[in-house]
Protein backbone atom coordinates (compact mmCIF):
# COMPACT_ATOMS: atom_id res chain seq x y z
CA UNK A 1 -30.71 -29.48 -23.67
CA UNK A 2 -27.53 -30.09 -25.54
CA UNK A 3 -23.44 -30.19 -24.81
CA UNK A 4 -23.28 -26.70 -26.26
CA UNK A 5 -26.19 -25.66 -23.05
CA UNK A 6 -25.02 -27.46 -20.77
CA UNK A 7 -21.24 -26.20 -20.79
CA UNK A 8 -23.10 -23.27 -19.68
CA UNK A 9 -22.84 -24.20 -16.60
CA UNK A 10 -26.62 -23.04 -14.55
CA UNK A 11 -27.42 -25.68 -12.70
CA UNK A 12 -25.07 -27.05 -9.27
CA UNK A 13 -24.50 -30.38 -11.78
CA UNK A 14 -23.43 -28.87 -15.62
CA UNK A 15 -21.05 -26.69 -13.36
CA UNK A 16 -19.66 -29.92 -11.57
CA UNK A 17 -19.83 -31.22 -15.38
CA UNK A 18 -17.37 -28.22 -16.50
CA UNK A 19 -15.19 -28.51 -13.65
CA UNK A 20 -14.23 -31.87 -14.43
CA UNK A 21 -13.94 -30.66 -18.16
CA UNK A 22 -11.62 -28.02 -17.62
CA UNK A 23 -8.77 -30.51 -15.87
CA UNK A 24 -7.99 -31.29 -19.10
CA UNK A 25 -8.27 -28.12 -20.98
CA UNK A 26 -5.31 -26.81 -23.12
CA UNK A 27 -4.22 -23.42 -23.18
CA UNK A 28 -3.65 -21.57 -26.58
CA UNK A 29 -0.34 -21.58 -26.35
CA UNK A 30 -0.63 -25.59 -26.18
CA UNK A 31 -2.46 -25.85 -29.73
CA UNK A 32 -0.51 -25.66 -33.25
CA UNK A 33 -1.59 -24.29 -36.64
CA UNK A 34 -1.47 -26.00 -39.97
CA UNK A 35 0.20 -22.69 -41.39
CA UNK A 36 2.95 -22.62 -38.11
CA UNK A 37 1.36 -19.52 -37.23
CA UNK A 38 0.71 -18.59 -33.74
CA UNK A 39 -2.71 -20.06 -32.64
CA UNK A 40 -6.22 -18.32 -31.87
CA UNK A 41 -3.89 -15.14 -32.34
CA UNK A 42 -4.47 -11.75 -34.25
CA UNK A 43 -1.72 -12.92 -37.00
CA UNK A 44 -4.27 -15.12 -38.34
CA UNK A 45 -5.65 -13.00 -41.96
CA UNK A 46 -9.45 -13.47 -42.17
CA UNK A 47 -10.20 -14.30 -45.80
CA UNK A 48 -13.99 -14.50 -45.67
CA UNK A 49 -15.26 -11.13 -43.34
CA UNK A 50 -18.53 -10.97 -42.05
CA UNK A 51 -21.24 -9.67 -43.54
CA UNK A 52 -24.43 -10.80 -42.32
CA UNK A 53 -27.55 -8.67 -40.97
CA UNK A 54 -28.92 -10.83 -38.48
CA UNK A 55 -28.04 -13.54 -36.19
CA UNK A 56 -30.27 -16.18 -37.38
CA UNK A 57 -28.16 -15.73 -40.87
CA UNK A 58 -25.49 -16.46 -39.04
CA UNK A 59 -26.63 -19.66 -37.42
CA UNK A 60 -28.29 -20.29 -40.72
CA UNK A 61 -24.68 -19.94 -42.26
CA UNK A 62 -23.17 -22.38 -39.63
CA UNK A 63 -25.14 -25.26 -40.09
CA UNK A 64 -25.75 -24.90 -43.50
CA UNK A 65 -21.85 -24.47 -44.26
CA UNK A 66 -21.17 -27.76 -42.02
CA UNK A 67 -23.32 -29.62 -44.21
CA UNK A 68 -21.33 -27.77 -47.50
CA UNK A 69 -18.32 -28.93 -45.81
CA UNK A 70 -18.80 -32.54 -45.54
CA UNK A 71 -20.16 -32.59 -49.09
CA UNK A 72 -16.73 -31.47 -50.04
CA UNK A 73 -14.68 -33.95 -48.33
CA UNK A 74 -16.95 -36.44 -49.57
CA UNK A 75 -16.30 -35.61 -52.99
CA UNK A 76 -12.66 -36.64 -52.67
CA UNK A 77 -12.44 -39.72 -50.38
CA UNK A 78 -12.90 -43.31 -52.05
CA UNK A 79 -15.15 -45.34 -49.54
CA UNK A 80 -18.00 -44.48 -47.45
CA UNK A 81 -19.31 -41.37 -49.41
CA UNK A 82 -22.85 -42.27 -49.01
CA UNK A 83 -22.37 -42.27 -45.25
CA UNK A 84 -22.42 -37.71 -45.74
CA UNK A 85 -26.36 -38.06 -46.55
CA UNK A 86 -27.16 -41.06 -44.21
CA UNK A 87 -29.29 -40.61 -41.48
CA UNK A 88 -28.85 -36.90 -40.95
CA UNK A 89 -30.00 -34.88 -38.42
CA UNK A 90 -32.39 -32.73 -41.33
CA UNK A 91 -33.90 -36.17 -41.82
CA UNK A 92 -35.21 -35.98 -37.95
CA UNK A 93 -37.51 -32.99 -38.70
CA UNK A 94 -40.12 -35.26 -40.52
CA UNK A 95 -39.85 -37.83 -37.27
CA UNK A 96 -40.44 -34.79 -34.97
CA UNK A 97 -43.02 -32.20 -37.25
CA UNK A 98 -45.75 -34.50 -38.82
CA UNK A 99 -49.42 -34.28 -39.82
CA UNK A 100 -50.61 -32.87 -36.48
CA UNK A 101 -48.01 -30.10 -36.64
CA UNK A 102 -48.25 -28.87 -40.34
CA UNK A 103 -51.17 -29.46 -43.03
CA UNK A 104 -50.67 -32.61 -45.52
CA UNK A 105 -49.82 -30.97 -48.70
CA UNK A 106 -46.94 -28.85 -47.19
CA UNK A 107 -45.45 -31.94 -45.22
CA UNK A 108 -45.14 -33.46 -48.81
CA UNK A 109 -43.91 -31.14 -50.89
CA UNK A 110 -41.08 -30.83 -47.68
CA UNK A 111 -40.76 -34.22 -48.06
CA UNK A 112 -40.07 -34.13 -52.04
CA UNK A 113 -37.99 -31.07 -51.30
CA UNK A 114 -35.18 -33.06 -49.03
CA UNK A 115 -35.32 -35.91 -51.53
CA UNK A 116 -34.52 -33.57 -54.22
CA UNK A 117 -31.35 -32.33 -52.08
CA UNK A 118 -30.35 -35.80 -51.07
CA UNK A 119 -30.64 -36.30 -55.22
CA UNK A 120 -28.20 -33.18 -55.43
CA UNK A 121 -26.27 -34.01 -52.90
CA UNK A 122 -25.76 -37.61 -54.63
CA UNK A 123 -24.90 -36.02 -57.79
CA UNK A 124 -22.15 -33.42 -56.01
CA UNK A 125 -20.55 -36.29 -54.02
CA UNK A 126 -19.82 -38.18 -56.97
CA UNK A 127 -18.49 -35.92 -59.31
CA UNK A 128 -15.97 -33.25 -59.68
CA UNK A 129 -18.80 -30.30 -59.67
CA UNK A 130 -17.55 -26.91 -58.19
CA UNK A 131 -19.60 -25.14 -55.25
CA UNK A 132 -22.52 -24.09 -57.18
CA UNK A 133 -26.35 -21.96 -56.28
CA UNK A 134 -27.69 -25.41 -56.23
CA UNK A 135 -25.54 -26.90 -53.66
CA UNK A 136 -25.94 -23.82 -51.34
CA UNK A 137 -29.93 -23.57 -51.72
CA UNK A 138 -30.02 -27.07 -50.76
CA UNK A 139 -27.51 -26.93 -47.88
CA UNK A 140 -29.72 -23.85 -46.88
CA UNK A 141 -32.87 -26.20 -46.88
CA UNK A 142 -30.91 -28.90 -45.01
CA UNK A 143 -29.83 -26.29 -41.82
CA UNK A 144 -33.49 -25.10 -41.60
CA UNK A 145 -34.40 -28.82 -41.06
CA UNK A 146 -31.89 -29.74 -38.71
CA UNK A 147 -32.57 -26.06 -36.76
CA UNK A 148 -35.78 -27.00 -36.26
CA UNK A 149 -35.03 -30.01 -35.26
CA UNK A 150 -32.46 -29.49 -32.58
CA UNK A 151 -34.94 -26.83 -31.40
CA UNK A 152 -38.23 -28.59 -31.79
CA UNK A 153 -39.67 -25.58 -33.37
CA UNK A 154 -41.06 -24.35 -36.20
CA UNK A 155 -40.28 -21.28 -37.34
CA UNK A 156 -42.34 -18.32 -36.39
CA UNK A 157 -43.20 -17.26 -39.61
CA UNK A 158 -44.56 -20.78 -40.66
CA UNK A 159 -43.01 -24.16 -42.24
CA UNK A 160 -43.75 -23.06 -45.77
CA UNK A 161 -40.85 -20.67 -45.00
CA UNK A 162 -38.60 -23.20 -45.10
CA UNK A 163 -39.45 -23.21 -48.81
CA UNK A 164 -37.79 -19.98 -49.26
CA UNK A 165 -35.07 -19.32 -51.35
CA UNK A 166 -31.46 -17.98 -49.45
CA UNK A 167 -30.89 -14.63 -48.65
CA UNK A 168 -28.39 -13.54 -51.52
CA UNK A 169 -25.72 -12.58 -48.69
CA UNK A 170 -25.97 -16.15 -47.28
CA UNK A 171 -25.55 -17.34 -50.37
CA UNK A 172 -22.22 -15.20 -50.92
CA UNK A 173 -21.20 -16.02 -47.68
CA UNK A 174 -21.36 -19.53 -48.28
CA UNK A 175 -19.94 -19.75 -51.94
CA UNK A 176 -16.66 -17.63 -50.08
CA UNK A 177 -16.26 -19.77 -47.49
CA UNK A 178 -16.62 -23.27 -49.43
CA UNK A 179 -13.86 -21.79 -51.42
CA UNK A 180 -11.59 -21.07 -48.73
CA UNK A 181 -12.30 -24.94 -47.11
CA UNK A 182 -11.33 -25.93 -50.30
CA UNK A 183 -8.30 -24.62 -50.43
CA UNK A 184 -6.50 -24.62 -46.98
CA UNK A 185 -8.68 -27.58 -45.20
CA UNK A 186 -9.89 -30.09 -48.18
CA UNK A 187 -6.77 -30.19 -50.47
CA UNK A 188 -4.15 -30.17 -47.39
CA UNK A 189 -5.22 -32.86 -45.47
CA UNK A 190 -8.13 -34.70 -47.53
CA UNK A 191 -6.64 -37.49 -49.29
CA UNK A 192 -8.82 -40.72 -51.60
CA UNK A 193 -7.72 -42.82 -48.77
CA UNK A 194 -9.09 -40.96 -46.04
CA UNK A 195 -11.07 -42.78 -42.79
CA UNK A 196 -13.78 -40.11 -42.26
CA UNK A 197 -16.79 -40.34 -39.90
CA UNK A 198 -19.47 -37.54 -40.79
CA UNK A 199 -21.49 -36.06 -37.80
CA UNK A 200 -19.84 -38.29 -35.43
CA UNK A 201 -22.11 -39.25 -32.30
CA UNK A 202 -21.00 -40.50 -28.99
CA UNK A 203 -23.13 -43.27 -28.30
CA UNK A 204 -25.25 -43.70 -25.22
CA UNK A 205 -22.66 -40.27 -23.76
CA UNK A 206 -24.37 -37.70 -26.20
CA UNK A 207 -27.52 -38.51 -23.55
CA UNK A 208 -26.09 -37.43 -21.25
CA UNK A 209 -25.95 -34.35 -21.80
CA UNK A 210 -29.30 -34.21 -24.00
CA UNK A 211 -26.76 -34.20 -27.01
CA UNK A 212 -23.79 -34.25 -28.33
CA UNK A 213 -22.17 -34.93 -32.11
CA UNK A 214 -19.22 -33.44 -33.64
CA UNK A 215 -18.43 -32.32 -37.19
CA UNK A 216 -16.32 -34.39 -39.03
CA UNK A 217 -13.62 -36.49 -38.11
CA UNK A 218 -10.59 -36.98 -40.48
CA UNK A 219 -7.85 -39.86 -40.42
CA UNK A 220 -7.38 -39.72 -36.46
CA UNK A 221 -8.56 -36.39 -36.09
CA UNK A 222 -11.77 -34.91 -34.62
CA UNK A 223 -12.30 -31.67 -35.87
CA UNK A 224 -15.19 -28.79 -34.80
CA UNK A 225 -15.87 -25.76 -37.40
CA UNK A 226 -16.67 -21.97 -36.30
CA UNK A 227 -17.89 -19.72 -38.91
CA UNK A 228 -17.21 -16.60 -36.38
CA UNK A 229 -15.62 -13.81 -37.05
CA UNK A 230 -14.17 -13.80 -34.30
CA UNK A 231 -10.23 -15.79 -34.30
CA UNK A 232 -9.57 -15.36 -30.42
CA UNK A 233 -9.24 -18.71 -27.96
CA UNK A 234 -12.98 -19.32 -26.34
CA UNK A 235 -12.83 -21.07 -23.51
CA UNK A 236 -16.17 -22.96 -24.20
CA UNK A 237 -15.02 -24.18 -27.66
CA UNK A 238 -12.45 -25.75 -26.27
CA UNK A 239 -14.04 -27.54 -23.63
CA UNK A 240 -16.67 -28.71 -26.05
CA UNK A 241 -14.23 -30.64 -28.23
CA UNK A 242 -12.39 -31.92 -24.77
CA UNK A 243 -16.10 -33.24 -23.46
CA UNK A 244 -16.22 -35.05 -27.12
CA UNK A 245 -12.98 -36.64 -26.09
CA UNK A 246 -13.88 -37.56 -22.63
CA UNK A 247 -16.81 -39.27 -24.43
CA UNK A 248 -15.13 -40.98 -26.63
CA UNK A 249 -12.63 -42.99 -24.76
CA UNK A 250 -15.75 -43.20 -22.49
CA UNK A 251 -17.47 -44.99 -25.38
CA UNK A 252 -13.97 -47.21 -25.58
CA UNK A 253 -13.73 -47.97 -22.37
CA UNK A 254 -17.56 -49.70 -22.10
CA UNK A 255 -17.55 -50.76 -25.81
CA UNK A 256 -20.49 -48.71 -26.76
CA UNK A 257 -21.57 -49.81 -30.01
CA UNK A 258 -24.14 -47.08 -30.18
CA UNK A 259 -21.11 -44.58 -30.63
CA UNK A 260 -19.95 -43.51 -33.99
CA UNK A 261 -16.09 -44.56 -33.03
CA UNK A 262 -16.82 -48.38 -31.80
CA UNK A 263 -17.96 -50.50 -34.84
CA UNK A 264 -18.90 -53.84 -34.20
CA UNK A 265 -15.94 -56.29 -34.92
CA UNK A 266 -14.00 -54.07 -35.79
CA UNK A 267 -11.10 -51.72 -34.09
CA UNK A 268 -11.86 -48.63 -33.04
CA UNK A 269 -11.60 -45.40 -34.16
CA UNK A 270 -9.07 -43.39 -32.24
CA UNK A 271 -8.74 -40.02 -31.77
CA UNK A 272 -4.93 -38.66 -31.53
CA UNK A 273 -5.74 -35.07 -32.47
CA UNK A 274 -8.40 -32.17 -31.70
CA UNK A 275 -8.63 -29.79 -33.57
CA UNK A 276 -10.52 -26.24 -34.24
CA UNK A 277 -11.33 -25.21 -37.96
CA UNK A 278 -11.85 -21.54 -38.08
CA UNK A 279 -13.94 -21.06 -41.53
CA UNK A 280 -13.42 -17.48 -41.65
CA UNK A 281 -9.82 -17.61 -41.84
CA UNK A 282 -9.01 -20.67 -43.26
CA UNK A 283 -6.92 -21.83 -40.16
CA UNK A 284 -7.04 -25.39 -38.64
CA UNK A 285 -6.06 -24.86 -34.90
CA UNK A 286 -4.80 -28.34 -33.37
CA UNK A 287 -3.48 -30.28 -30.25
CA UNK A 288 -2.57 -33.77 -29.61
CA UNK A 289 -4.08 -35.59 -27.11
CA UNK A 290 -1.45 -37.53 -26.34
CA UNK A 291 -0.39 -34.05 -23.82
CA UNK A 292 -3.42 -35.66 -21.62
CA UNK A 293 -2.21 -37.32 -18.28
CA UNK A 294 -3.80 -41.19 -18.16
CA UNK A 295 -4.22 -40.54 -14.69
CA UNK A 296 -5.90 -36.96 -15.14
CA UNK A 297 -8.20 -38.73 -18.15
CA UNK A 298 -9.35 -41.44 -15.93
CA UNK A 299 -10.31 -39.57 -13.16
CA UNK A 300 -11.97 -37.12 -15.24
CA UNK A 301 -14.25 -40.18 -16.81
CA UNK A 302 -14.68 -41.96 -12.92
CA UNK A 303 -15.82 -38.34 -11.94
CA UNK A 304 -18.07 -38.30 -14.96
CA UNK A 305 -19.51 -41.54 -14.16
CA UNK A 306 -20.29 -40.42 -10.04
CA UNK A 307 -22.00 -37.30 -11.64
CA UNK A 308 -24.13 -39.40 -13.60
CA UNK A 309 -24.46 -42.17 -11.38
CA UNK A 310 -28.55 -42.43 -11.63
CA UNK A 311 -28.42 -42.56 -15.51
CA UNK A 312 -29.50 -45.76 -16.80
CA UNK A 313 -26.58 -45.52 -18.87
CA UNK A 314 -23.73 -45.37 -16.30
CA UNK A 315 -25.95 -47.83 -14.58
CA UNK A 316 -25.65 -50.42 -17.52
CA UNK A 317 -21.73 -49.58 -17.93
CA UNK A 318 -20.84 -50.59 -14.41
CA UNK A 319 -22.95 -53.86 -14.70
CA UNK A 320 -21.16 -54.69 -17.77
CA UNK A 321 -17.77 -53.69 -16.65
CA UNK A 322 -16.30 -56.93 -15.56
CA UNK A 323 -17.91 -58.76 -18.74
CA UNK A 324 -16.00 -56.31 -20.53
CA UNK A 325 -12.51 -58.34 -21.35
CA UNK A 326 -14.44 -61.30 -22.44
CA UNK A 327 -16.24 -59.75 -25.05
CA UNK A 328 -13.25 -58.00 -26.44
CA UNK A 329 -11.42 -61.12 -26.58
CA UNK A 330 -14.71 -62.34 -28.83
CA UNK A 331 -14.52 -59.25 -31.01
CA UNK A 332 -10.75 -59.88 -31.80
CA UNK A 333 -11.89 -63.35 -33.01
CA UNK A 334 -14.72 -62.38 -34.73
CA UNK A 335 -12.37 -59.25 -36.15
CA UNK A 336 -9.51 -61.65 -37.75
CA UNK A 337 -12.46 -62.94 -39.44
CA UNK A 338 -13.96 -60.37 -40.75
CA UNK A 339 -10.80 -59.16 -42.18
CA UNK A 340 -9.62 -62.07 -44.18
CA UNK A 341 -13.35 -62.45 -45.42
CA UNK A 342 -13.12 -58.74 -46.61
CA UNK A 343 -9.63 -59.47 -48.00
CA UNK A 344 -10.98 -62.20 -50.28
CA UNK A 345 -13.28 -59.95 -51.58
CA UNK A 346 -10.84 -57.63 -52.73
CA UNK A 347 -8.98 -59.65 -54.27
CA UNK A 348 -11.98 -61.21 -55.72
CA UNK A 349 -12.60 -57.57 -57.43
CA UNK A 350 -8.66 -56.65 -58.70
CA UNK A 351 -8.54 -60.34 -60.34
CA UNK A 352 -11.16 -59.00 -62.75
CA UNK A 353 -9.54 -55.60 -63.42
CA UNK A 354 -7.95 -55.40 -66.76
CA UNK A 355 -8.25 -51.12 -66.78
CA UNK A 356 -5.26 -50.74 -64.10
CA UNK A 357 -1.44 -51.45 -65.00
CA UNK A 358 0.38 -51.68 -61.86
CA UNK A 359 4.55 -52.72 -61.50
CA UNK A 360 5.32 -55.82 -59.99
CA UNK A 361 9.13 -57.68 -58.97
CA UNK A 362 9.99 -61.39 -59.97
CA UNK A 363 9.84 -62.91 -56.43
CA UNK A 364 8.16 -60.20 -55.10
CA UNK A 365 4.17 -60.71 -53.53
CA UNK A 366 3.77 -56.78 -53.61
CA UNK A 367 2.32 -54.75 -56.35
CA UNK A 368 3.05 -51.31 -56.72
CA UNK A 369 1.13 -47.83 -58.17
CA UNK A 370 3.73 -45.57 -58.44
CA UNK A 371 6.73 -46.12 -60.38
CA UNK A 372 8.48 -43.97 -58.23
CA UNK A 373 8.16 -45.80 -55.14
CA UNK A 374 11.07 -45.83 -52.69
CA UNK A 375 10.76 -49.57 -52.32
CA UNK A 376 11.78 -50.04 -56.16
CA UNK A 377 14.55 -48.10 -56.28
CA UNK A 378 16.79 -51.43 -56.00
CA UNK A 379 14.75 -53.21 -58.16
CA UNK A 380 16.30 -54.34 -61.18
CA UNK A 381 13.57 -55.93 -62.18
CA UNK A 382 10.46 -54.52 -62.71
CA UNK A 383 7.71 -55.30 -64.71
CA UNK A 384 4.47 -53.81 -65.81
CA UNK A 385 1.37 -56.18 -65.58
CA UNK A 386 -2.54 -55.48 -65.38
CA UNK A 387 -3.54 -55.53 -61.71
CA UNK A 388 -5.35 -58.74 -62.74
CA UNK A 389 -2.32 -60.78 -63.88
CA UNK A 390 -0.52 -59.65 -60.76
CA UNK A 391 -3.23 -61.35 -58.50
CA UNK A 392 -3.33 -64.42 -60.59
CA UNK A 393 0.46 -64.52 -59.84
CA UNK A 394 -0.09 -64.38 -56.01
CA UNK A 395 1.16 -60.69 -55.89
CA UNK A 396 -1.72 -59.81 -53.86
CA UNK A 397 -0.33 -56.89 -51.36
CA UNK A 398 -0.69 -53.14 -52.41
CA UNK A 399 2.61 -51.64 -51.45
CA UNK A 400 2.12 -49.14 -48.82
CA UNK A 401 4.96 -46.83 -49.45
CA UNK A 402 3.57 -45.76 -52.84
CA UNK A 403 1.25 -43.51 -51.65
CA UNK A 404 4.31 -41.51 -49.60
């Protein structure tokens, strides 16, 4: 059982599930495009067709492209690479499949086989390496891990098929559409700076349902790919991505630290955008969520939590709820904290920097990167100092209008 199953709706509770779901589901006419073209509609151009045999290739492709994906955007943003090949759900396959399920020597040379693609993987992420055979063979490897997994299967024809190299039209099918993320998704919106969670869960919520984790989400944005072919609005895709949003300000709401979006101590991660990346045509269909009555929202969640009422979950989130303004009154505390430690710590690192050369003012406790910066335009005075010497002179805020 998963989100995906249970939006289809068999049983008398998944349909009371969708009903509540749908209240808040957009139309296509309500969603934008990044290219102001008209969304989910046939003046979208497809740019990578279809050309798979089967339909395992093409839930091969899927999974294995997600994985591509988020090795991409990891290659551009600054912090929290690592976090792409951090517990993922491939990993899970050798929790789930051990020695009573497949003979010793095969387990290990699996085993040597995902530490080899968490080795490539490593060596992608930090680097400015194209899409290459490598890449895609272990991506490949990766989805028939995390199928099995999600399944709890093997596959029919045996685990040492896993071993297999890809189909050469996977492969081609991949390579294209890698290319086309790169160009209309990674080096449009993707930026050094960039707050990314990879594979974000939904705490103690994704049990709900048996599971539920998203894609990728990007600087505000939670975003859910489709390889398909197919570029028309589908009702269940959208209420997917809303049921990930009615999770997370669930997750909010009861501080569930077990959720990708609610760090401890620190704020949390909201989501003012949802949005539908269609790989096949390069096109990022989006809403904001700020169209979503309060009202509407909360009774969706109260409905949520009488439909679940006998989940030990729920159970635990209406026992808590009237501790709940005391501990966020901790976490703030704890959070101011946190943040000047971390702050000292930076600075600890620039005041040793002697490779950057950054533009400072006389009175000034800004430094800037970019000489262009709208803020210096008055500036008569400006001077050009290692970012070192600019710390040691108590210039210890990075302007943030340079990067505009």
């Amino acid at each position: 059982m998963s989100l995906t199953s249970y939006l289809k709706g068999t049983t008398e509770k998944e349909k009371e599930f969708c009903s509540i779901i749908k209240r808040i589901q957009p139309s296509s006419a309500e969603f934008s495009t990044l290219t102001n073209k008209l969304a989910f509609s046939s003046l979208l151009n497809i740019k990578v067709p279809y050309k798979l045999d089967y339909a395992y290739q093409a839930m091969r492709v899927g999974t294995a492209f997600d994985y591509l994906a988020r090795f991409q955007v990891a290659q551009v943003i600054r912090n929290n690479k690592e976090k792409v090949y951090i517990d993922m759900v491939a990993e899970k396959f050798f929790i789930l499949f051990g020695r009573n399920r497949i003979e010793e020597k095969l387990l290990n040379n699996l085993k040597v086989e995902f530490e080899k693609a968490i080795e490539i993987v490593k060596g992608f992420i930090y680097s400015d390496k194209e899409i290459d055979r490598t890449i895609i063979y272990y991506a490949n490897y990766l989805a028939k891990l995390e199928q099995c997994s999600r399944s709890f299967m093997l596959p029919k024809n045996g685990a040492e098929s896993l071993l297999n190299n890809v189909e050469e039209n996977i492969e081609n099918d991949l390579f294209k559409l890698c290319i086309t993320f790169k160009e209309c998704f990674v080096d449009k919106i993707v930026s050094t700076e960039s707050t990314v969670i990879f594979n974000p869960n939904f705490g103690k919520c994704s049990l709900l349902v048996g599971g539920a984790d998203a894609d990728i989400y990007i600087d505000g944005t939670l975003y859910d790919f489709k390889v398909t072919n197919k570029y028309n609005y589908k009702g269940k895709d959208i209420q997917q991505i809303m049921a990930y949003y009615l999770f997370h300000q669930m997750n909010l709401k009861f501080n569930d630290y077990s959720s990708s979006f609610v760090p401890r101590y620190k704020e949390p991660f909201e989501i003012t955008k949802v949005a539908i990346y269609l790989a096949r045509y390069g096109e990022i269909n989006y809403i904001d969520t700020s169209y979503i009555d309060e009202g509407t929202k909360e009774k969706c969640i109260e409905d949520i939590i009488k439909l679940f009422k006998d989940d030990d979950y729920i159970k635990e989130c209406i026992r808590n709820k009237g501790r709940l303004e005391l501990r966020e009154k901790d976490n703030k505390g704890k959070l101011v904290k946190e943040e000047k430690e971390q702050l000292k710590i930076k600075l600890d690192e620039l005041s040793k920097r002697e490779d950057e050369i950054v533009i400072v003012t006389p009175n000034g406790t800004t430094f800037h990167t970019n000489e262009q910066c709208i803020s210096l335009i008055r500036s008569k005075n400006k001077i050009k100092v290692k970012v070192c010497d600019a710390i040691k002179e108590n210039k210890i805020n990075k302007c943030k209008n340079c990067d505009l």
